[in-house]
Every structure is written in C-alpha cells, then in structure tokens.
Protein backbone atom coordinates (compact mmCIF):
# COMPACT_ATOMS: atom_id res chain seq x y z
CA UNK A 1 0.00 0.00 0.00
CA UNK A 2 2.66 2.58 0.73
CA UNK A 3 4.63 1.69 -2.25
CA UNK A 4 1.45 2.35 -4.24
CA UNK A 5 0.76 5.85 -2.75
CA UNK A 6 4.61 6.79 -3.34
CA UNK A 7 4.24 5.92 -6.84
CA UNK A 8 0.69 7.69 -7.07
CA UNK A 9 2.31 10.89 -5.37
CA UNK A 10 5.50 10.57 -7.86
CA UNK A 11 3.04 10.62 -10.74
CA UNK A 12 1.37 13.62 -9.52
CA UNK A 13 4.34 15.20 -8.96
CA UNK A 14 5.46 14.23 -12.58
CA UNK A 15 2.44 15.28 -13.99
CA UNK A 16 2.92 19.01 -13.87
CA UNK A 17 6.10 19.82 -16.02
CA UNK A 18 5.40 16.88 -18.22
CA UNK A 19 2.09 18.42 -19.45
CA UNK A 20 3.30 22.00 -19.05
CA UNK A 21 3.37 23.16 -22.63
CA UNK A 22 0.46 20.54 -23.69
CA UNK A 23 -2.53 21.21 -21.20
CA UNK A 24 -3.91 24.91 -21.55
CA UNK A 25 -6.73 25.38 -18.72
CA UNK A 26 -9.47 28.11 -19.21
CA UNK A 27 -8.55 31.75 -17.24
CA UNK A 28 -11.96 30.36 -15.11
CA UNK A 29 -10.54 27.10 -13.96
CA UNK A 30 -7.02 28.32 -13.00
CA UNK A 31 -9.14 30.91 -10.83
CA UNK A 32 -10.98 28.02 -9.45
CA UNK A 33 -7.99 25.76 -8.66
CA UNK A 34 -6.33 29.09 -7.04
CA UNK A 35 -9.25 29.79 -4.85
CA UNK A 36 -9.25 26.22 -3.93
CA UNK A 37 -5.60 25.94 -3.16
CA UNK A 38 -6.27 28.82 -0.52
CA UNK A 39 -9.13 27.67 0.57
CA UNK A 40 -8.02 24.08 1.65
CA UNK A 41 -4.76 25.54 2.86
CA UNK A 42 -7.12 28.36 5.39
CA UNK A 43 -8.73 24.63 6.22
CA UNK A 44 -5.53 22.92 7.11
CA UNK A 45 -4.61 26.33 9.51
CA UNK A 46 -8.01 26.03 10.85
CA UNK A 47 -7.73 22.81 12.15
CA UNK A 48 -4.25 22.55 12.99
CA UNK A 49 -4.52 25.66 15.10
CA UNK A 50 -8.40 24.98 17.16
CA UNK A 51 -8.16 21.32 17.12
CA UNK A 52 -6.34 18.73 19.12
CA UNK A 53 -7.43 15.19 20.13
CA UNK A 54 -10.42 15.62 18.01
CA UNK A 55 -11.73 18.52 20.75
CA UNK A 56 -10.58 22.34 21.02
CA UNK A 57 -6.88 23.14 21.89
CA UNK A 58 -7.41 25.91 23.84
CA UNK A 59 -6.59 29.61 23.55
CA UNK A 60 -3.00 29.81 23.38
CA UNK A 61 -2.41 27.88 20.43
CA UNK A 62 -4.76 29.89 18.25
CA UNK A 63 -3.43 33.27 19.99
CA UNK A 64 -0.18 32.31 18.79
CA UNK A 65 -1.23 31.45 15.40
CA UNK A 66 -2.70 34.83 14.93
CA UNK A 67 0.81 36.15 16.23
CA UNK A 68 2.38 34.70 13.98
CA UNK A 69 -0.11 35.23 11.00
CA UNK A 70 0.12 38.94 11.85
CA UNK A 71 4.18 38.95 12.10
CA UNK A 72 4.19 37.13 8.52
CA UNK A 73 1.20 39.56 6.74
CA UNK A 74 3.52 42.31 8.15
CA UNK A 75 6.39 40.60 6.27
CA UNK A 76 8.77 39.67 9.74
CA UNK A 77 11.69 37.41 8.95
CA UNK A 78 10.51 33.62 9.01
CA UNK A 79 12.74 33.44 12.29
CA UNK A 80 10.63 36.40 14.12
CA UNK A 81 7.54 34.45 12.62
CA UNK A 82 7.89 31.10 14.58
CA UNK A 83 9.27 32.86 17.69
CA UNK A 84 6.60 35.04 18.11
CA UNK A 85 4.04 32.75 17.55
CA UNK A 86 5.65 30.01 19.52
CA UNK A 87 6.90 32.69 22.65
CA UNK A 88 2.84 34.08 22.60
CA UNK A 89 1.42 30.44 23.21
CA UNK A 90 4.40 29.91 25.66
CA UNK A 91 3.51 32.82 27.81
CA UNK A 92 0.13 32.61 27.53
CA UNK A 93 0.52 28.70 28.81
CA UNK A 94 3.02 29.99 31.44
CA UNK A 95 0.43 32.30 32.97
CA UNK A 96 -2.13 30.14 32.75
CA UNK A 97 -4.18 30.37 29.69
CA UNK A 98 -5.00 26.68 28.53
C-alpha cells in the first residue's frame, strides 16, 4: 500500500512539467484551482490551530497562530515568525491560559 501511494504521489508530482506546454486550462478554472488551493490551505490552519485530540486546543495555540499570522502579513523574517508565535502560546501557557 505505501509503495502504491509513493508511486501515485510521484506521478502527480510528474504530472505538472510533463504536461506543461500541452494542457492549456481556461482563465476560469485556473481561478478556481487558485481559490481552492487557498481555501483548503485556510482549512488545514483552521484545524491545525483549534483542534487537538479531536476537541478544542485551547486559547493559546490559536493566539499564537494569529501572532504569527500577523508577524508574517507584516512581512517579519521567518525566524521572528515562529518565535513570536511560539513565545505568545508559551507565555500565555506559562500564565495560565489553557
């Protein structure tokens, strides 16, 4: 089973620069597939950031996420980025904020 799913994701990765020049998609569609791309990735953040164990994680994880999400929309070094959103849900843990 795994070997099948590496060789599934290796296709899919293969996929894309050996139909480059071949496949043209319609302006609509590659709006579509953008939109979706953002979407599922705001999904992924979502989750990752309000969900643990299948219940909520608390405040301080998503506090920090929003650190962080404001430190990187304000263009901070990558560095400052995981610091700040790692020291906010540190403190906040520290002082008692589950």
């Amino acid at each position: 089973m795994i070997l099948a799913l590496a060789v599934g994701t290796y296709l899919f990765r293969l996929a894309g620069p050996a139909l480059h020049g071949r496949v043209e998609l319609p302006a609509r569609v590659q709006e579509l597939l953008s939109a979706g791309a953002i979407v599922l990735l705001a999904a992924l953040l979502a989750t990752g950031a309000l969900t643990e164990s299948g219940g909520f994680a608390g405040w301080a994880r998503p506090l920090g996420v929003l650190v962080g999400g404001g430190l990187a929309w304000r263009r901070a070094p990558f560095v400052v980025v995981v610091l700040g959103a790692a020291g906010t849900a540190a403190v906040l843990r520290a002082v008692g904020v589950a």
